[in-house]
PDB file of N, CA and C in Angstrom:
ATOM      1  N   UNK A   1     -10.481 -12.014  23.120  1.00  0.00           N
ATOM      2  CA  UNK A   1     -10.081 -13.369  22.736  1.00  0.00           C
ATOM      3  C   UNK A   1     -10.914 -13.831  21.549  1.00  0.00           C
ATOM      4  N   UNK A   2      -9.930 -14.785  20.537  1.00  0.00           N
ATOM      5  CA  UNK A   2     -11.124 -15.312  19.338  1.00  0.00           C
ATOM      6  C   UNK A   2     -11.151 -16.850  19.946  1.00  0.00           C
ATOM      7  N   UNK A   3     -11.683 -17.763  19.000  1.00  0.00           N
ATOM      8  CA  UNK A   3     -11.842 -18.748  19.105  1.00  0.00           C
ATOM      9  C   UNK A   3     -11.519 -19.389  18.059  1.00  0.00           C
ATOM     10  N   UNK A   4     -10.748 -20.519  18.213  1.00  0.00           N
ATOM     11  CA  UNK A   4      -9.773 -21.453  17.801  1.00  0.00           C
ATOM     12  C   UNK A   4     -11.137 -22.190  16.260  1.00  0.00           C
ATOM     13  N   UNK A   5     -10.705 -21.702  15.021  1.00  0.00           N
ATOM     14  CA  UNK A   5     -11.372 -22.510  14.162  1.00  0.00           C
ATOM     15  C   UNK A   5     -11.427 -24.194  13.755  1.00  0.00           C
ATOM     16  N   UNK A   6     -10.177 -24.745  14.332  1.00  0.00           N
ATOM     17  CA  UNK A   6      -9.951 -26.137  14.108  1.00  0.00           C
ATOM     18  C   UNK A   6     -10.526 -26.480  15.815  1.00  0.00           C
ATOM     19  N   UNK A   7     -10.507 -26.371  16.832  1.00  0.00           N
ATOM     20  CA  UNK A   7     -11.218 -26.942  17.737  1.00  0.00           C
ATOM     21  C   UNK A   7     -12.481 -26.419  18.925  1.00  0.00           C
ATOM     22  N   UNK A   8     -12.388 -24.989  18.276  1.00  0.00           N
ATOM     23  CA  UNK A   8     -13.472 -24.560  18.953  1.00  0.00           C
ATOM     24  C   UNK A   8     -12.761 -23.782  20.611  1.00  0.00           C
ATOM     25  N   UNK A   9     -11.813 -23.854  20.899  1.00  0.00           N
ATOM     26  CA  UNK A   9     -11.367 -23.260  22.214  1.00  0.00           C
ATOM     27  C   UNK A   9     -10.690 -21.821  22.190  1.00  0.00           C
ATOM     28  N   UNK A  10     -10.971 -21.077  23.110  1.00  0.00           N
ATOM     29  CA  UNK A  10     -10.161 -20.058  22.980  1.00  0.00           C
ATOM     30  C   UNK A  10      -8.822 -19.484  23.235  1.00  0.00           C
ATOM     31  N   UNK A  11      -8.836 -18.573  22.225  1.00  0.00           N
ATOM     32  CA  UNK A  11      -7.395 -18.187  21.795  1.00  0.00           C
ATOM     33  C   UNK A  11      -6.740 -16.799  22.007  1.00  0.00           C
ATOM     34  N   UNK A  12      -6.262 -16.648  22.503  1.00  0.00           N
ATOM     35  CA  UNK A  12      -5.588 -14.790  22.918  1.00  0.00           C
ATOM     36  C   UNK A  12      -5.147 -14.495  21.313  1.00  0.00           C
ATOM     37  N   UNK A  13      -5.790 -13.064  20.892  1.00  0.00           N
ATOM     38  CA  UNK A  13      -5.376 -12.865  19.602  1.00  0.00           C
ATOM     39  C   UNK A  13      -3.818 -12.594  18.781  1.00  0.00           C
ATOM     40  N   UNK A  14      -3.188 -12.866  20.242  1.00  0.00           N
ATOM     41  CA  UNK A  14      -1.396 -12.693  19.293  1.00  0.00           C
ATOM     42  C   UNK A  14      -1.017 -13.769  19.557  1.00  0.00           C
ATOM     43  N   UNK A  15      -1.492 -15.086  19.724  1.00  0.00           N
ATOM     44  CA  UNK A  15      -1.276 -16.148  19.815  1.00  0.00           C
ATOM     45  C   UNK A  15      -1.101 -16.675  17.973  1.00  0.00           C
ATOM     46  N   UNK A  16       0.044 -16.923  17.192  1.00  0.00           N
ATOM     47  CA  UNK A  16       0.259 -17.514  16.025  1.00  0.00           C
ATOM     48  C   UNK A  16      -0.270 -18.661  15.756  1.00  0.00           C
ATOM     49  N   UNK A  17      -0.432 -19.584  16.785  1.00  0.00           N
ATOM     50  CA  UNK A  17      -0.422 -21.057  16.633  1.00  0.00           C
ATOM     51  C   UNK A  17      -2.069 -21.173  18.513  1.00  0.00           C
ATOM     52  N   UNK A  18      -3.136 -22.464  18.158  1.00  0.00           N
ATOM     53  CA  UNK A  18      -3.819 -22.662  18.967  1.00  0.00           C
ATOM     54  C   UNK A  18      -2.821 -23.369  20.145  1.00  0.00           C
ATOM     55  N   UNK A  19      -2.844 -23.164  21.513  1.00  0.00           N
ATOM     56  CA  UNK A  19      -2.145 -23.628  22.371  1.00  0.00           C
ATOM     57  C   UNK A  19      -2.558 -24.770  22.641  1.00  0.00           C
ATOM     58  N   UNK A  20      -4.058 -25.305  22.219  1.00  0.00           N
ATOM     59  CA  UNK A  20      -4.503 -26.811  22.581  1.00  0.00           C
ATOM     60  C   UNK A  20      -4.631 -27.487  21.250  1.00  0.00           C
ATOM     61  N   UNK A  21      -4.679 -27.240  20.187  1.00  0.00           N
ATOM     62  CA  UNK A  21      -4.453 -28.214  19.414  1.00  0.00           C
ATOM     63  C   UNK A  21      -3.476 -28.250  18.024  1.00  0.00           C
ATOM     64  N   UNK A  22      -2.594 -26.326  18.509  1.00  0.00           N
ATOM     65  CA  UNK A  22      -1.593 -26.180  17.353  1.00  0.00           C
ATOM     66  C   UNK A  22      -1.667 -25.629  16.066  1.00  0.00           C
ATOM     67  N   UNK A  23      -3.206 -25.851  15.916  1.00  0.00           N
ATOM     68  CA  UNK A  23      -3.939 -25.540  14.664  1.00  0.00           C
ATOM     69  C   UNK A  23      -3.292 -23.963  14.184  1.00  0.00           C
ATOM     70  N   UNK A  24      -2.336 -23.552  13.482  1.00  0.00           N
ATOM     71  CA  UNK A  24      -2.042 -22.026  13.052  1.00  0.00           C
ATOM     72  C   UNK A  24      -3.301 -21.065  13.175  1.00  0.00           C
ATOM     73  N   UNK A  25      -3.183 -19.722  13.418  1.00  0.00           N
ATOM     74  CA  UNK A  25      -4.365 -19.472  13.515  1.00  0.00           C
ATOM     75  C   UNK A  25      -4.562 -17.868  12.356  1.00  0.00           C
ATOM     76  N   UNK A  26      -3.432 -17.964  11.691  1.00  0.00           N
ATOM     77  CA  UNK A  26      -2.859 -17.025  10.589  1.00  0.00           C
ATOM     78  C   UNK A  26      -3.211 -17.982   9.955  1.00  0.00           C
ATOM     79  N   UNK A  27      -3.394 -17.244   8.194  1.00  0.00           N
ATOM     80  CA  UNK A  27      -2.520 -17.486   6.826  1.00  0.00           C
ATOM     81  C   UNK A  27      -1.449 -17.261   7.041  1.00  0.00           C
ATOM     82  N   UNK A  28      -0.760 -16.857   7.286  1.00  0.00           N
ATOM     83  CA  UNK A  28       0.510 -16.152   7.051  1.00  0.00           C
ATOM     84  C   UNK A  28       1.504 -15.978   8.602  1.00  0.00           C
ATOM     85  N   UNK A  29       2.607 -16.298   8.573  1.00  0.00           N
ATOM     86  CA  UNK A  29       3.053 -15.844   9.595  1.00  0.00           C
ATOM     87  C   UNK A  29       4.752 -14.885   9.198  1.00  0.00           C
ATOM     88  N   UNK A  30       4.897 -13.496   9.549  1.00  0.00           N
ATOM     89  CA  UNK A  30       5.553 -12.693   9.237  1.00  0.00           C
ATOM     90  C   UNK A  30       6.989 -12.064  10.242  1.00  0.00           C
ATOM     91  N   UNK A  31       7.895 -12.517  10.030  1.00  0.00           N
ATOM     92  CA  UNK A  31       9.229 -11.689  10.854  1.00  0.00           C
ATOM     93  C   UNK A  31      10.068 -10.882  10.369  1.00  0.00           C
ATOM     94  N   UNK A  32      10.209 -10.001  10.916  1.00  0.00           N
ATOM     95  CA  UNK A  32      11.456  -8.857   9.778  1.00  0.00           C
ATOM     96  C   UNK A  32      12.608  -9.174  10.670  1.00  0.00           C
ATOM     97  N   UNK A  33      13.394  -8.961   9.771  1.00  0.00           N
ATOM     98  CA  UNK A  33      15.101  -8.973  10.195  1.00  0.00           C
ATOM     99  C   UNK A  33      15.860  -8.381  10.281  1.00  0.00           C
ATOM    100  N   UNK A  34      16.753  -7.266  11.573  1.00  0.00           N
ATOM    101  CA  UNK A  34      17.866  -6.709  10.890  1.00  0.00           C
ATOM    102  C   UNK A  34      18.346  -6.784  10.115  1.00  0.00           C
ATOM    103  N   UNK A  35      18.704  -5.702   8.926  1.00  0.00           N
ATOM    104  CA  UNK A  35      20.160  -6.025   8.304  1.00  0.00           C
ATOM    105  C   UNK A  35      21.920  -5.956   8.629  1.00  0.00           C
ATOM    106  N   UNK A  36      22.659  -6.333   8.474  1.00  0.00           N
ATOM    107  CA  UNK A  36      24.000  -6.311   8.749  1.00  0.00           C
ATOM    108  C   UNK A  36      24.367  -4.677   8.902  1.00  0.00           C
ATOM    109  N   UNK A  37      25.342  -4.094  10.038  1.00  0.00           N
ATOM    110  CA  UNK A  37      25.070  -2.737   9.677  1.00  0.00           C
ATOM    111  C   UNK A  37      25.585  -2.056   8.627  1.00  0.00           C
ATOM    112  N   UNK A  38      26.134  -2.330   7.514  1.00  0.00           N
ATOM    113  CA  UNK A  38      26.249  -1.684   6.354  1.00  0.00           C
ATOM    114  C   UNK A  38      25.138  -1.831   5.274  1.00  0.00           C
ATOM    115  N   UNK A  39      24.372  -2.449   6.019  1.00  0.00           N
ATOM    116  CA  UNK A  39      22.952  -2.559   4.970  1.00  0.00           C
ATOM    117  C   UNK A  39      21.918  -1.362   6.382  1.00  0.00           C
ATOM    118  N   UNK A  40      22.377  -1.057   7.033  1.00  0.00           N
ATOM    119  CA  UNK A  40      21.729  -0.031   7.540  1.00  0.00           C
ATOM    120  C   UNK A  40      20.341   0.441   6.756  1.00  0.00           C
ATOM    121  N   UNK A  41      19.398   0.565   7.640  1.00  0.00           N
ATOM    122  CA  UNK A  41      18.147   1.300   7.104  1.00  0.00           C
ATOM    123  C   UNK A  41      17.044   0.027   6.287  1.00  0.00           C
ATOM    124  N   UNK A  42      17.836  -0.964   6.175  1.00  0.00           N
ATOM    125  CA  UNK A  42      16.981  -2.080   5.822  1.00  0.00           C
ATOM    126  C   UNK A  42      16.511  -2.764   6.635  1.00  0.00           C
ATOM    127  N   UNK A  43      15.964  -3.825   5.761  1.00  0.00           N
ATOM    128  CA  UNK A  43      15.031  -5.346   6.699  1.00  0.00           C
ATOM    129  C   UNK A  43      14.915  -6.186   5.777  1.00  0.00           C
ATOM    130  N   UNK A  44      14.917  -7.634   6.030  1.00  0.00           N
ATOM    131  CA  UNK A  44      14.071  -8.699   5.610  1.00  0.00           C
ATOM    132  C   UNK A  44      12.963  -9.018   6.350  1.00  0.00           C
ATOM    133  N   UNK A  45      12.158  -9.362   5.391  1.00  0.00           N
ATOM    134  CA  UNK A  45      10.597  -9.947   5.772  1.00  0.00           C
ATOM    135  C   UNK A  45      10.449 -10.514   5.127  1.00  0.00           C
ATOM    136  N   UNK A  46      10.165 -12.421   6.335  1.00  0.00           N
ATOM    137  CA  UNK A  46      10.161 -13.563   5.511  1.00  0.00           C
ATOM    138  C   UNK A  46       9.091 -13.557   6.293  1.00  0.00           C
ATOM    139  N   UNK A  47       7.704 -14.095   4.994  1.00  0.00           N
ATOM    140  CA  UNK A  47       6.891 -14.552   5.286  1.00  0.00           C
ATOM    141  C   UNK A  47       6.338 -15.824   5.289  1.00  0.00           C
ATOM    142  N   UNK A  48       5.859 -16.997   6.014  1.00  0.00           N
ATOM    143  CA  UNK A  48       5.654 -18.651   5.970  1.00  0.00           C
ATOM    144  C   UNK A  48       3.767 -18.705   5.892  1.00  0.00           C
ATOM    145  N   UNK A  49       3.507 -18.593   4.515  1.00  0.00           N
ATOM    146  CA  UNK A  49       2.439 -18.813   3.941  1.00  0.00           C
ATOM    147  C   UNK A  49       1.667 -20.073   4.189  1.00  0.00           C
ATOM    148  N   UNK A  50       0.428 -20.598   5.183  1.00  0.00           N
ATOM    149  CA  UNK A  50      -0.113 -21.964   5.939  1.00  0.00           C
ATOM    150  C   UNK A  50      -0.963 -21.948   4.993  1.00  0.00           C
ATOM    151  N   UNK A  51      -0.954 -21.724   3.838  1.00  0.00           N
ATOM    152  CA  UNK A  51      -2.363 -22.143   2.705  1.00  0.00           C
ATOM    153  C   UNK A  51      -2.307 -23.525   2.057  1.00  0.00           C
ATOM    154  N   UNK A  52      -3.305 -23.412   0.975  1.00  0.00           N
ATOM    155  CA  UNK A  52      -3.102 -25.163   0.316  1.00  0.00           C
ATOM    156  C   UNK A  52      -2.075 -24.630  -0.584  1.00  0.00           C
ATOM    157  N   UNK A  53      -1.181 -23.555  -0.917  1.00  0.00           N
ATOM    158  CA  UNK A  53      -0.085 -23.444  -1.518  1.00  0.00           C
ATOM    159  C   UNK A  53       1.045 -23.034  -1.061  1.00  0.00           C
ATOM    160  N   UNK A  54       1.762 -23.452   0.147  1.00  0.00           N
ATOM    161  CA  UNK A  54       2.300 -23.001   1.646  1.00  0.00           C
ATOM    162  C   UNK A  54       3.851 -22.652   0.587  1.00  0.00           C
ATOM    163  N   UNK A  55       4.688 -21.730   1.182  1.00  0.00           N
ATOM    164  CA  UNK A  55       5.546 -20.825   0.378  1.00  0.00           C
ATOM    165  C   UNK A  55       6.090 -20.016   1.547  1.00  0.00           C
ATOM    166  N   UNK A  56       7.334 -19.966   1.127  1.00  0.00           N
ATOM    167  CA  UNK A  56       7.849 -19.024   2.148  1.00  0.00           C
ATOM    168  C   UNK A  56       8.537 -17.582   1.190  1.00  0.00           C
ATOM    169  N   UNK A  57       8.277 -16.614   1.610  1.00  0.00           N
ATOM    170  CA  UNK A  57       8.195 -15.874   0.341  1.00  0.00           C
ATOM    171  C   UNK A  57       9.541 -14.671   1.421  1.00  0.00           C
ATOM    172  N   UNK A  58      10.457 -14.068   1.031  1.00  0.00           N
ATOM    173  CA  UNK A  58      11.362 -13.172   1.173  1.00  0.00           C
ATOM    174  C   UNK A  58      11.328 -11.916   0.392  1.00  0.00           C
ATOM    175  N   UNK A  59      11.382 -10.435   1.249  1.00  0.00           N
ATOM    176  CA  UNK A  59      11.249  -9.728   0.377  1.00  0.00           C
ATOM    177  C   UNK A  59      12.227  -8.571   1.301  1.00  0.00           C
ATOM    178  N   UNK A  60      13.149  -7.661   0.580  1.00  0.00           N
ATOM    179  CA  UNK A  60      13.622  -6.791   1.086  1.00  0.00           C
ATOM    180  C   UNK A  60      13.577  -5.270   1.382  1.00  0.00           C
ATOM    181  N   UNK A  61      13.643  -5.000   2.587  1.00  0.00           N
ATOM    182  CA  UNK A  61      12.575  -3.490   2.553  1.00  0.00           C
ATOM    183  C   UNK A  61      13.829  -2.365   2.770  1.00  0.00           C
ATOM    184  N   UNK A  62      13.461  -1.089   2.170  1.00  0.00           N
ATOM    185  CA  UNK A  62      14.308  -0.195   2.684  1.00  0.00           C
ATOM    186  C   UNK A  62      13.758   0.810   3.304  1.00  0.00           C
ATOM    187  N   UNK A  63      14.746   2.062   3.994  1.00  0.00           N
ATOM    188  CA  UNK A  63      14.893   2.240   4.910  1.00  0.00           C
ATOM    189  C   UNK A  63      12.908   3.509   4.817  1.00  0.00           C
ATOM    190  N   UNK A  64      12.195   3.325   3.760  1.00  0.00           N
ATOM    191  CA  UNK A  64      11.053   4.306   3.701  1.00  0.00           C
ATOM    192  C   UNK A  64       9.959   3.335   4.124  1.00  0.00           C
ATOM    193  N   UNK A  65      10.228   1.710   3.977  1.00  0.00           N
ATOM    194  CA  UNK A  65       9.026   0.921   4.123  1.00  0.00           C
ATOM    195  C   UNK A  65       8.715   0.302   2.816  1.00  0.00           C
ATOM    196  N   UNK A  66       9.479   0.618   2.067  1.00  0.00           N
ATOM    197  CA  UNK A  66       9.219  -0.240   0.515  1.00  0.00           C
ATOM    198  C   UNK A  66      10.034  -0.960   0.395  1.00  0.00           C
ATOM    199  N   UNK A  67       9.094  -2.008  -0.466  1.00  0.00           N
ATOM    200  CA  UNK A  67       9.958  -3.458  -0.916  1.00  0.00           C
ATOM    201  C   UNK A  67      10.100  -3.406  -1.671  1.00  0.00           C
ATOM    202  N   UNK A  68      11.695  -3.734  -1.784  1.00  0.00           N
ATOM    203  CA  UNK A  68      12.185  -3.414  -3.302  1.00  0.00           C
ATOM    204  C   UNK A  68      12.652  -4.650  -4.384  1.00  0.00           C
ATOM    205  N   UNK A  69      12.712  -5.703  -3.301  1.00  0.00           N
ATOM    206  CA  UNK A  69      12.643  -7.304  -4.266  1.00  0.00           C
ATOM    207  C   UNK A  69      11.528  -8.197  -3.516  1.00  0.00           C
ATOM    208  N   UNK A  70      11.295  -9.203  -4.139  1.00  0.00           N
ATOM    209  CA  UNK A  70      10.603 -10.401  -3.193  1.00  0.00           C
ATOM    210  C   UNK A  70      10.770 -11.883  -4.125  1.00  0.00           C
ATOM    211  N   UNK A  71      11.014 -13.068  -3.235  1.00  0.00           N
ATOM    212  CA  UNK A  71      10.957 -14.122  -4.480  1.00  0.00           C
ATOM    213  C   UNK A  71      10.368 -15.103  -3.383  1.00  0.00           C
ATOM    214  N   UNK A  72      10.008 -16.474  -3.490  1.00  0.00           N
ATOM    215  CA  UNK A  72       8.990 -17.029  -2.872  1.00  0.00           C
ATOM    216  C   UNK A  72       9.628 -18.771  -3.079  1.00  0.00           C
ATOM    217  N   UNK A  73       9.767 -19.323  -2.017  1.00  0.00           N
ATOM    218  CA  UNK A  73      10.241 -20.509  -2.188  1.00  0.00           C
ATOM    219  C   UNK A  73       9.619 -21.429  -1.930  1.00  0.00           C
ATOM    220  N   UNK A  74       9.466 -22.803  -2.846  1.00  0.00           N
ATOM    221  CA  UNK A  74       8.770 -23.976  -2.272  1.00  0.00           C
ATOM    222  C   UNK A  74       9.060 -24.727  -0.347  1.00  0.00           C
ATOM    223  N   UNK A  75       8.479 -24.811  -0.502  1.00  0.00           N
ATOM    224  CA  UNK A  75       8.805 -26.146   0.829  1.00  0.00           C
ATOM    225  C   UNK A  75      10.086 -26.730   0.808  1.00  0.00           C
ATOM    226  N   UNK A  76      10.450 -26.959  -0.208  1.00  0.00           N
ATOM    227  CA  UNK A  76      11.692 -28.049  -0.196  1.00  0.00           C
ATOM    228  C   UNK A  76      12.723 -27.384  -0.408  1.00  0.00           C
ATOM    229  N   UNK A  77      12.637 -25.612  -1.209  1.00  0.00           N
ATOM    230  CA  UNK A  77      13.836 -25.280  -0.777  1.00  0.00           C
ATOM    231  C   UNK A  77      14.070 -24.055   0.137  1.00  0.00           C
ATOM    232  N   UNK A  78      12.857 -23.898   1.005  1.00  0.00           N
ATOM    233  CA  UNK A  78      13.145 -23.363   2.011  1.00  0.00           C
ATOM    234  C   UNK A  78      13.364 -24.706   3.218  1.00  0.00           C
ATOM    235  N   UNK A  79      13.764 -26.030   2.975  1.00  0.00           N
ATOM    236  CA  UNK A  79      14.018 -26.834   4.052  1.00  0.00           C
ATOM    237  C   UNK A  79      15.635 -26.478   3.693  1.00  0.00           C
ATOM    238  N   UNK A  80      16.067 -26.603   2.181  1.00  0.00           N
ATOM    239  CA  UNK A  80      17.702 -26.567   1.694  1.00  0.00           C
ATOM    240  C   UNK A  80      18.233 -25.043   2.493  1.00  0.00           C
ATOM    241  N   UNK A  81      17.518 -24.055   2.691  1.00  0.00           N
ATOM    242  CA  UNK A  81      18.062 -23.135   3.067  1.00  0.00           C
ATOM    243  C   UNK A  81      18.290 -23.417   4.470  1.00  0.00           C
ATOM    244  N   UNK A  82      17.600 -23.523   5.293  1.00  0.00           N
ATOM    245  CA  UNK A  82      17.828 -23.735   6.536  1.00  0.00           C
ATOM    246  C   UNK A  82      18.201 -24.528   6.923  1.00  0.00           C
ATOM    247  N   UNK A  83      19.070 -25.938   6.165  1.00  0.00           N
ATOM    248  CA  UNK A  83      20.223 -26.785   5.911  1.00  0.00           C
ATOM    249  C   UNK A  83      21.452 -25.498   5.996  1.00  0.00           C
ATOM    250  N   UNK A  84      21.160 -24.840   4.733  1.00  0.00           N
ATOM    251  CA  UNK A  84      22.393 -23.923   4.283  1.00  0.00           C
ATOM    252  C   UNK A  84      22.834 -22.876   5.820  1.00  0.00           C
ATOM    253  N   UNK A  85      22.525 -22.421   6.349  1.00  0.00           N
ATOM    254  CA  UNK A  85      22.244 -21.023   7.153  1.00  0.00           C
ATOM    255  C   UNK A  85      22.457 -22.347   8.656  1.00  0.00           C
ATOM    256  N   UNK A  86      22.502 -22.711   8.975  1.00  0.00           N
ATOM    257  CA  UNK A  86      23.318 -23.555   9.961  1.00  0.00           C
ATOM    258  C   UNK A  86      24.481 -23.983  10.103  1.00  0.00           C
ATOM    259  N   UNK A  87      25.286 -24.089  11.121  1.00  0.00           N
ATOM    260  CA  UNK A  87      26.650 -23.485  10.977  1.00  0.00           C
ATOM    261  C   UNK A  87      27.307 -25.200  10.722  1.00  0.00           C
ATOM    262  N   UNK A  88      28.164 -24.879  10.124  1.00  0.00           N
ATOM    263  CA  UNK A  88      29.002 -26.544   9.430  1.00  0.00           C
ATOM    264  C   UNK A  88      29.079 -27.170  11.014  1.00  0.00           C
ATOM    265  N   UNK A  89      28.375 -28.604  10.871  1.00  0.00           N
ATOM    266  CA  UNK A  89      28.970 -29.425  11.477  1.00  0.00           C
ATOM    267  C   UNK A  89      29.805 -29.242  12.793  1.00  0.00           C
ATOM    268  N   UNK A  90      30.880 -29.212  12.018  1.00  0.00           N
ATOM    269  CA  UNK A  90      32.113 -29.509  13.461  1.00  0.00           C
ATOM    270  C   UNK A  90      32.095 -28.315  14.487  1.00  0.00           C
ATOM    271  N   UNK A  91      31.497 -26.808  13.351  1.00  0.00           N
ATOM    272  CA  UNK A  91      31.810 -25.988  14.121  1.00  0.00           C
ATOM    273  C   UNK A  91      30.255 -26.108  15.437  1.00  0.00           C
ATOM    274  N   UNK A  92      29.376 -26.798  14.751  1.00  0.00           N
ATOM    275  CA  UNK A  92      27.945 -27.129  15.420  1.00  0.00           C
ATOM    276  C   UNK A  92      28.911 -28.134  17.398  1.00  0.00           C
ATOM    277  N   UNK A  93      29.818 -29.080  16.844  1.00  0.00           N
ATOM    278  CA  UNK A  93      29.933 -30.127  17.358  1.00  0.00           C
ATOM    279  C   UNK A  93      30.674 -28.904  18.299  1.00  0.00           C
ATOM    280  N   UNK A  94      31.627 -27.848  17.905  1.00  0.00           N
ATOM    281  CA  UNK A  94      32.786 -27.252  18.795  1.00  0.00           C
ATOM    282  C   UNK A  94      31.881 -26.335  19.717  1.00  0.00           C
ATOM    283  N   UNK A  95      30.800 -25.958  19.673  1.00  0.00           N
ATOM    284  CA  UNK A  95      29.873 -24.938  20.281  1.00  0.00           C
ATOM    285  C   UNK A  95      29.293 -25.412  21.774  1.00  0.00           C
ATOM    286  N   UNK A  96      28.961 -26.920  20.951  1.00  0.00           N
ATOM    287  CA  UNK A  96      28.332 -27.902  22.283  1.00  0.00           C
ATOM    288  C   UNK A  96      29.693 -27.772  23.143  1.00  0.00           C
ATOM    289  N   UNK A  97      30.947 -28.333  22.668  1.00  0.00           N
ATOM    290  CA  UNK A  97      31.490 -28.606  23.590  1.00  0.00           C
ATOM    291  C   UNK A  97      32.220 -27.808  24.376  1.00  0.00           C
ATOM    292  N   UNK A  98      32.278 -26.092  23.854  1.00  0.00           N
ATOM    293  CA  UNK A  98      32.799 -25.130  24.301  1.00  0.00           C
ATOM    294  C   UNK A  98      31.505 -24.790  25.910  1.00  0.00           C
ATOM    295  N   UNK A  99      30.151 -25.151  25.218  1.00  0.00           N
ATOM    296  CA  UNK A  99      29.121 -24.476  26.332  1.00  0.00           C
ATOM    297  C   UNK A  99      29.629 -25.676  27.447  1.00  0.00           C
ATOM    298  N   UNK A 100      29.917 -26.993  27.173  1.00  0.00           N
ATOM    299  CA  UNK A 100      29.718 -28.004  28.127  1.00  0.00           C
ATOM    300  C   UNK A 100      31.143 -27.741  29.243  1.00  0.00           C
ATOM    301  N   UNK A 101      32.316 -27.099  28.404  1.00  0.00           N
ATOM    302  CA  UNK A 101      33.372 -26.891  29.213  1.00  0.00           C
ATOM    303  C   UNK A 101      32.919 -26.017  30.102  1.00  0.00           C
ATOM    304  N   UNK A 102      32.230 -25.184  29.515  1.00  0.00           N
ATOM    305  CA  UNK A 102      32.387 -23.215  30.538  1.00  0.00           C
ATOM    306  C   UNK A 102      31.328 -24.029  31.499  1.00  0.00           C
ATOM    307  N   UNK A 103      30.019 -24.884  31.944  1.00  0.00           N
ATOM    308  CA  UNK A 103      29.479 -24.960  32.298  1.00  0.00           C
ATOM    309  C   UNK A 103      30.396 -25.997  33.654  1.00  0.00           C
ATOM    310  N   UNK A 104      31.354 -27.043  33.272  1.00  0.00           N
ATOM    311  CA  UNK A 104      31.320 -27.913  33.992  1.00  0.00           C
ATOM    312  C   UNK A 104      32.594 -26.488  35.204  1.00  0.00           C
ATOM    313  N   UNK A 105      33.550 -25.625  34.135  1.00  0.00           N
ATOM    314  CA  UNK A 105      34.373 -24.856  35.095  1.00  0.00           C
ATOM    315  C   UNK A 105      33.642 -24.449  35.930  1.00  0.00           C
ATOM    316  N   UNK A 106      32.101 -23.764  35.285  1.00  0.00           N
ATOM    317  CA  UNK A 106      31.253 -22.787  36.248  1.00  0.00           C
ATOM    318  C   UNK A 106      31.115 -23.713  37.366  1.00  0.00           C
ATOM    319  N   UNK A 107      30.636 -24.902  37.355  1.00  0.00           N
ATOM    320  CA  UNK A 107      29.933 -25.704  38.406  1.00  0.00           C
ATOM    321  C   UNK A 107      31.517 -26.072  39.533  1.00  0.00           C
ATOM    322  N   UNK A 108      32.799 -25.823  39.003  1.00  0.00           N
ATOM    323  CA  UNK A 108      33.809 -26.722  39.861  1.00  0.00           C
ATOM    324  C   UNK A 108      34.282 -24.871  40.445  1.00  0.00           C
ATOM    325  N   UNK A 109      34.084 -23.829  40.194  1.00  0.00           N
ATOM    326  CA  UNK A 109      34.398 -22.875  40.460  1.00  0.00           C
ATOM    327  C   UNK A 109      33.761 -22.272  41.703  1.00  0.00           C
TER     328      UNK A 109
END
C-alpha cells in the first residue's frame, strides 16, 4: 500500500483516485480500446493527463504495439467530444423507455 499525497491515508496501489478524499493519485490516467473488427489488430489509447496542463491526448496503436498517430485535446474539446459520442437525444429518451417497459413486463410476468 502507498499513501495518499493530498491527505496522508492509505491507498491500495491500483487504486486511480484516493477513496477518502478523491485526490487522483496518477499523472496520468490510461485506457485502450478495442477497435471495430475491421480495424482488427488495433487499439486506442486515450490518455486524461491531471497536471497543471490537464489534456486528454489520443493515440492509435497497431497490431506490433506502435503508435502510429497521437493528437491531444484541451479540456473544452474533449467536453465537445463526449457531447458528440452520446447517442442523439430521443434515441437517449427511447432507451430509458424501452428498459422501463421490459422491466415493468418483467415485474407483471
Amino acid at each position: 500500500m502507498r499513501v495518499c499525497a493530498e491527505c496522508g491515508l492509505k491507498v491500495e496501489a491500483a487504486f486511480r483516485f484516493c477513496p477518502w478524499c478523491a485526490a487522483p493519485q496518477r499523472s496520468k490516467l490510461v485506457e485502450f480500446f478495442r477497435a471495430h473488427p475491421r480495424d482488427d489488430g488495433m487499439a486506442l489509447r486515450v490518455s486524461r493527463y491531471l497536471t497543471d496542463d490537464p489534456q486528454v491526448r489520443f493515440s492509435v496503436w497497431d497490431s506490433e504495439g506502435v503508435a502510429e498517430a497521437a493528437v491531444s485535446l484541451e479540456e473544452e474539446e474533449a467536453e465537445r467530444l463526449v457531447d458528440f459520442l452520446a447517442p442523439p437525444r430521443g434515441q437517449r429518451r427511447l432507451r430509458g423507455i424501452e428498459r422501463l417497459l421490459a422491466r415493468l413486463s418483467h415485474h407483471q410476468g
